[in-house]
C-alpha atoms as a PDB file:
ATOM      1  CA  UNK A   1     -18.358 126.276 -12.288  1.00  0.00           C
ATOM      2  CA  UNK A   2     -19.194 124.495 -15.745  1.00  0.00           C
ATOM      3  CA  UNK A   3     -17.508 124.461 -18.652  1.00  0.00           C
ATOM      4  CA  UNK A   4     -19.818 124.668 -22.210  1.00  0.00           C
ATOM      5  CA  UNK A   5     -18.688 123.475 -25.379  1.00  0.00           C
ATOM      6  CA  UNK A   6     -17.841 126.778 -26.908  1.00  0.00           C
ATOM      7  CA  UNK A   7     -15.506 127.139 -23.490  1.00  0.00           C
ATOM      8  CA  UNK A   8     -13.965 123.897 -24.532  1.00  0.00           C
ATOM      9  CA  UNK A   9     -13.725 124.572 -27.959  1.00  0.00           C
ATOM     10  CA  UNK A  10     -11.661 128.382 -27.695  1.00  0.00           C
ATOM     11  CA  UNK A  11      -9.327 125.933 -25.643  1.00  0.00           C
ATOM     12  CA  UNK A  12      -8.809 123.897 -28.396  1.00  0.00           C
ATOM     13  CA  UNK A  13      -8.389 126.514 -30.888  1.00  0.00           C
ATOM     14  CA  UNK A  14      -5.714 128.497 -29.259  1.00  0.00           C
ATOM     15  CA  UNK A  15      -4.282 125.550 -28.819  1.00  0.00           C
ATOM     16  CA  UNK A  16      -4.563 124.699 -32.470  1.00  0.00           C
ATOM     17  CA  UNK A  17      -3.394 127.768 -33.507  1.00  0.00           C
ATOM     18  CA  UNK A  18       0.015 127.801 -31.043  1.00  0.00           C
ATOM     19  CA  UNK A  19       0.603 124.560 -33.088  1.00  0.00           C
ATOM     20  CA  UNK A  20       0.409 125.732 -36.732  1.00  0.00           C
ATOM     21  CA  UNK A  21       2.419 128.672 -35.240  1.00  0.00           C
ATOM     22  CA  UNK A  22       5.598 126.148 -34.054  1.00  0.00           C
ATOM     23  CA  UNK A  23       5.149 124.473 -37.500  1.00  0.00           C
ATOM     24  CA  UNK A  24       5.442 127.231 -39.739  1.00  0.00           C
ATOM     25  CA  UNK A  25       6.399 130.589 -37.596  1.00  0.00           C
ATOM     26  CA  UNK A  26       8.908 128.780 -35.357  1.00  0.00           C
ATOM     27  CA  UNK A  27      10.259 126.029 -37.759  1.00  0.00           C
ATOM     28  CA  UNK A  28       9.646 122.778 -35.634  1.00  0.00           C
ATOM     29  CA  UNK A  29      11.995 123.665 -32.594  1.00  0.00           C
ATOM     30  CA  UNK A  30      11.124 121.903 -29.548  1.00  0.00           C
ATOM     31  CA  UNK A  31      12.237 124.160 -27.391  1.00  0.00           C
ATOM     32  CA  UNK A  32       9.902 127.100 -28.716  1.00  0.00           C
ATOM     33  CA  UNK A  33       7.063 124.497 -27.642  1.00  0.00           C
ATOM     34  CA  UNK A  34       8.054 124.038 -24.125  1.00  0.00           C
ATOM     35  CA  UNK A  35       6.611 127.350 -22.228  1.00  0.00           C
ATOM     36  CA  UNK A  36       3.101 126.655 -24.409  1.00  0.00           C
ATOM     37  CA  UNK A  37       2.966 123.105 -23.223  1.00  0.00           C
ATOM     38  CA  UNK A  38       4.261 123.895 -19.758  1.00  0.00           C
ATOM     39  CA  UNK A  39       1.935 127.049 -19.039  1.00  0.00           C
ATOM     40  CA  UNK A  40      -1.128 124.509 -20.539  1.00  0.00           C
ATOM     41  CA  UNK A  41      -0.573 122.056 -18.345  1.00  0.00           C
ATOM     42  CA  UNK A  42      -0.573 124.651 -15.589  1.00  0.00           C
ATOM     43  CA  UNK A  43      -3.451 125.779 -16.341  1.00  0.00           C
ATOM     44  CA  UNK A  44      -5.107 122.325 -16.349  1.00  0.00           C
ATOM     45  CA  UNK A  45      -3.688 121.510 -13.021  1.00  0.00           C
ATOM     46  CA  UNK A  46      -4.723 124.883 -11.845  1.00  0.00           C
ATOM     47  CA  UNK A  47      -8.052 124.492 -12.828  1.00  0.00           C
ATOM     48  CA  UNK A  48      -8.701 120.809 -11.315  1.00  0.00           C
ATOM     49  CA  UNK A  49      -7.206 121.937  -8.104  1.00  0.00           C
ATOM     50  CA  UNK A  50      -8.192 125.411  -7.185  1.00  0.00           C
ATOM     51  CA  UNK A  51     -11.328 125.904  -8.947  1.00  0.00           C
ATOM     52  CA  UNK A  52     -14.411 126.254  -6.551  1.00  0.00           C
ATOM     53  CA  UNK A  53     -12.049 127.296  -3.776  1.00  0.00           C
ATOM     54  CA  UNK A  54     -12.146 130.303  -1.978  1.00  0.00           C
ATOM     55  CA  UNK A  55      -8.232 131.257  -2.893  1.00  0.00           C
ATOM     56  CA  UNK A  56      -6.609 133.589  -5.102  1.00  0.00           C
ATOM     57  CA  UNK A  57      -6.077 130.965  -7.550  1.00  0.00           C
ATOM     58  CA  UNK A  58      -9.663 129.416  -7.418  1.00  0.00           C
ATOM     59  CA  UNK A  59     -10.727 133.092  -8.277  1.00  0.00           C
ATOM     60  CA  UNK A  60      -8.023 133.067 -11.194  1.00  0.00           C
ATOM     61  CA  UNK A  61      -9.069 130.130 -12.296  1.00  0.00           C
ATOM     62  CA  UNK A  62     -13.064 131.291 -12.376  1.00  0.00           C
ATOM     63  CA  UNK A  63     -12.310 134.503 -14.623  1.00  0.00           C
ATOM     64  CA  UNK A  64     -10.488 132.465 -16.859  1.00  0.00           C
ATOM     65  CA  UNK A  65     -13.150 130.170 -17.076  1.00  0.00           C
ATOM     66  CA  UNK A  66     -15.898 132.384 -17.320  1.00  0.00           C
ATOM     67  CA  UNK A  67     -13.955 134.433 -19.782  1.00  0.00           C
ATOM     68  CA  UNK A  68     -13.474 131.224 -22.059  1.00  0.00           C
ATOM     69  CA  UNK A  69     -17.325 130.082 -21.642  1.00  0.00           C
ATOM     70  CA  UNK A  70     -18.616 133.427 -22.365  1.00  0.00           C
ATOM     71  CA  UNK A  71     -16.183 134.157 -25.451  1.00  0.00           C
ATOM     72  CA  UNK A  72     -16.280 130.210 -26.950  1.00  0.00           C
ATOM     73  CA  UNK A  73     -20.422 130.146 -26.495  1.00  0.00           C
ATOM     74  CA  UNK A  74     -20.767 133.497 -28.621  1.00  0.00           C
ATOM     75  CA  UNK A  75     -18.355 132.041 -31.352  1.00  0.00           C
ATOM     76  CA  UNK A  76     -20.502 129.341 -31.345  1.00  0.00           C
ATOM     77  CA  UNK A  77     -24.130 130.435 -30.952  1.00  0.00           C
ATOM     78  CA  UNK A  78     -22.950 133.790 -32.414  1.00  0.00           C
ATOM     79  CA  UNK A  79     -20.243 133.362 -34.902  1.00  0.00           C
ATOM     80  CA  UNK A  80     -21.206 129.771 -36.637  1.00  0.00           C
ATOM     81  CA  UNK A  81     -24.873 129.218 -35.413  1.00  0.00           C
ATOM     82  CA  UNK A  82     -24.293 126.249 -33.173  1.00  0.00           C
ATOM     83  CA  UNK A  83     -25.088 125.394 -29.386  1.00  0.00           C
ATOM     84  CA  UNK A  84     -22.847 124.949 -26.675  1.00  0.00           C
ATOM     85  CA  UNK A  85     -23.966 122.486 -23.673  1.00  0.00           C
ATOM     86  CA  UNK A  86     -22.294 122.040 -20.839  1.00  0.00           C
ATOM     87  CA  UNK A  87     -20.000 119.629 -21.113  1.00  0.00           C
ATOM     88  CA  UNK A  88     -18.259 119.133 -17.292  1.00  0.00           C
ATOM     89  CA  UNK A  89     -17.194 116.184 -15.842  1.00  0.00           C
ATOM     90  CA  UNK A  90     -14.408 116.969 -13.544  1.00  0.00           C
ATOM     91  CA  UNK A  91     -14.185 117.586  -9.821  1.00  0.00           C
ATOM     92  CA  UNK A  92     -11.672 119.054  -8.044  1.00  0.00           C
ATOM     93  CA  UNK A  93      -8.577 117.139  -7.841  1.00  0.00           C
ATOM     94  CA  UNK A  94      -7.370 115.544  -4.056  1.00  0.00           C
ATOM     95  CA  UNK A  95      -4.283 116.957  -3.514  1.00  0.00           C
ATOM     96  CA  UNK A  96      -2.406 116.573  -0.391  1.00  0.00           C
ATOM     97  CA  UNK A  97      -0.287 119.140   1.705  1.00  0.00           C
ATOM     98  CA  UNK A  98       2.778 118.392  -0.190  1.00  0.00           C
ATOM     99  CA  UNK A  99       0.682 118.806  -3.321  1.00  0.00           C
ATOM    100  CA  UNK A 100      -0.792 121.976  -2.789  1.00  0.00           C
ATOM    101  CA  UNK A 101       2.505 123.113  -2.043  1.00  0.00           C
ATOM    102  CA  UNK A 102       3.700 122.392  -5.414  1.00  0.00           C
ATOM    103  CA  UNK A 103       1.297 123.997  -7.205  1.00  0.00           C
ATOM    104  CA  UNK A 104       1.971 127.257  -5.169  1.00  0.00           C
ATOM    105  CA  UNK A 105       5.853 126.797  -6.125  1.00  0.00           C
ATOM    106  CA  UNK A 106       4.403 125.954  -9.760  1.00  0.00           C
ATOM    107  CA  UNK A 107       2.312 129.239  -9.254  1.00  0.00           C
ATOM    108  CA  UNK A 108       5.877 131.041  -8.429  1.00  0.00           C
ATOM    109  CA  UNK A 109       7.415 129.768 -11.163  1.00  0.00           C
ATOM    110  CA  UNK A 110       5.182 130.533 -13.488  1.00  0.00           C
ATOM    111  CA  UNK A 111       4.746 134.119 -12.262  1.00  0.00           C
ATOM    112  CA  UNK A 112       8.551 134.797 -11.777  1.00  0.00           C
ATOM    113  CA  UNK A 113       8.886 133.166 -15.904  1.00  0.00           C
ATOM    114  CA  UNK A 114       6.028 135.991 -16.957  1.00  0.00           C
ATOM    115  CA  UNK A 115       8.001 138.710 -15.408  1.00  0.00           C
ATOM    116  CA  UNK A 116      11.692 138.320 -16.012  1.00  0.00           C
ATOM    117  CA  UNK A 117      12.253 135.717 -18.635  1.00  0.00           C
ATOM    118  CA  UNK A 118      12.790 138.001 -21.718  1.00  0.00           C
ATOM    119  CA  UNK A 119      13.288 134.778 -24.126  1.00  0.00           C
ATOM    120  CA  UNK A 120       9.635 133.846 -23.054  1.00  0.00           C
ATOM    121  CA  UNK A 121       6.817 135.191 -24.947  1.00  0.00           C
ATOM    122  CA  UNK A 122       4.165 136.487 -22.187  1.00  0.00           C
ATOM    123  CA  UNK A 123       1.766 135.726 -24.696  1.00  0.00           C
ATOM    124  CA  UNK A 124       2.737 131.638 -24.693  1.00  0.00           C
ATOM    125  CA  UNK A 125       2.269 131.925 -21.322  1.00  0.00           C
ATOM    126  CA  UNK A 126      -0.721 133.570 -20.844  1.00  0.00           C
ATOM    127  CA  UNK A 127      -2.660 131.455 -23.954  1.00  0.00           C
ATOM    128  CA  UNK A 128      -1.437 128.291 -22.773  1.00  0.00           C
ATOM    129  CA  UNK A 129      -2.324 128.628 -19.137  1.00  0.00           C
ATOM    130  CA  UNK A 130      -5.959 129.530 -20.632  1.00  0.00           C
ATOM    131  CA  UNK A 131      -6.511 126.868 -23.048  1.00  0.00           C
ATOM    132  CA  UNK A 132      -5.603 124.486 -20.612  1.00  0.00           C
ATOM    133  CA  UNK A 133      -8.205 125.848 -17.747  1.00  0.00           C
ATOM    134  CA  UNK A 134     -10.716 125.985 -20.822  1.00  0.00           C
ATOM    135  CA  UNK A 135     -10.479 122.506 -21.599  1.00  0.00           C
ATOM    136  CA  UNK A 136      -9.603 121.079 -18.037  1.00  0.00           C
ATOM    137  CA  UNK A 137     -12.899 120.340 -16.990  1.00  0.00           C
ATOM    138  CA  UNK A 138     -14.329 118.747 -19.976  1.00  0.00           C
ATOM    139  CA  UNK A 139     -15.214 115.109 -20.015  1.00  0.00           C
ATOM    140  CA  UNK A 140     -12.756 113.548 -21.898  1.00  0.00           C
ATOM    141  CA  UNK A 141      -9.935 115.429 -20.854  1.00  0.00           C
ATOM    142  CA  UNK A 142     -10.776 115.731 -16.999  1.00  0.00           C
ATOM    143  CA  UNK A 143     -10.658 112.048 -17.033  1.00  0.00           C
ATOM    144  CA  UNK A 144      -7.173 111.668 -18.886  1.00  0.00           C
ATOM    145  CA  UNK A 145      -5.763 114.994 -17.170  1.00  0.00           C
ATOM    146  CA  UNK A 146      -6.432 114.151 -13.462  1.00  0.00           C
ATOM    147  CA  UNK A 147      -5.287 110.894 -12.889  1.00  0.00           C
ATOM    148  CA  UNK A 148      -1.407 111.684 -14.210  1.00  0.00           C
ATOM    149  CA  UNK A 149      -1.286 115.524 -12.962  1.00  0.00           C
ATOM    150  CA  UNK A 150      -2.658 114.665  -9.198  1.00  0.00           C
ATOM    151  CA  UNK A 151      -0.828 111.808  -8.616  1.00  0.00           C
ATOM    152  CA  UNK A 152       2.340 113.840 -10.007  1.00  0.00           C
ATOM    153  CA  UNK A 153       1.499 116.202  -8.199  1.00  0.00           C
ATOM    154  CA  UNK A 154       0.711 114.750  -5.278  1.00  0.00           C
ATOM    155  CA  UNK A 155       4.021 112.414  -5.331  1.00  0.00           C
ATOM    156  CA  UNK A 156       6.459 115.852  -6.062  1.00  0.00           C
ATOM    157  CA  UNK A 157       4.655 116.507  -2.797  1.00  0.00           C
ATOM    158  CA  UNK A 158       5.716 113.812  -0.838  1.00  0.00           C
ATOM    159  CA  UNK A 159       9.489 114.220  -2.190  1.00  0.00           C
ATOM    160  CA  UNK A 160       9.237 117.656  -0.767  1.00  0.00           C
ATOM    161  CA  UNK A 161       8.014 117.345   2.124  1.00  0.00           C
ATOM    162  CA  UNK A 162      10.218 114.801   3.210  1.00  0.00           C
ATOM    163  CA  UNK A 163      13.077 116.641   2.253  1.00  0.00           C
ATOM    164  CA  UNK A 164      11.697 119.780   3.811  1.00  0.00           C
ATOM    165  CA  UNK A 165       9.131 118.887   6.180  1.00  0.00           C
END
């Protein structure tokens, strides 16, 4: 699937707007940053490794994706009179056995945070795993993203299953 401008752009926004939130809502404290940035980068890892797959996540990934191009190209076109081109450059990400494997325990983790962590806004969560599918596959990003997120990936991989395997 591609991603249009307007997707990108709602990506950028929420992300925009979590950040004037931790300046003036939650004072400048790191920590109240963490789950945003953490459920973002999820969601970018998420979306350059499942997306196009026939999984639950690649189908996770797709609605979220959809969702974002369909909402960011009417606030575009719509809302402000612009256009919204595609503007996708990514392709999925190679991930080995180990790595796949960490982004199902990243998966877990993330699931098992939404459900019982009561400090944890579900909202931070939810927003940051979105904006960072949203702008995941853009051209710019893609490019920067991949590189540090697969290989991390991939090497947390290798540490596991050599402990494990």
């Amino acid at each position: 699937m591609a991603v249009n401008l307007g997707g990108v752009a709602l990506g950028v926004a929420i992300v925009l707007v979590y950040f004037i939130r931790w300046i003036f809502k939650e004072k400048r404290r790191p920590g109240a940053l963490v789950p945003f940035v953490l459920a973002h980068l999820y969601g970018m890892l998420a979306a350059l490794a499942a997306l196009g797959t026939w999984s639950v996540l690649g189908a996770v990934t797709w609605v979220n994706l959809w969702a974002a191009n369909v909402a960011g190209y009417g606030t575009l076109v719509w809302g402000v009179g612009g256009t919204a081109p595609d503007v996708t450059r990514a392709q999925r990400l190679v991930l080995t056995s180990g790595g796949y494997v960490i982004v199902f325990l990243f998966t877990a983790v993330l699931i098992a945070l939404w459900k019982w962590a009561p400090k944890v806004p579900n909202a931070k969560l939810f927003f940051g795993a979105f904006s960072g599918i949203a702008v995941a596959l853009s051209g710019n990003v893609a490019g920067i993203a991949a590189v540090p997120l697969g290989s991390s990936v991939n090497l947390m991989g290798v540490l596991f299953t050599q402990a494990f395997g």
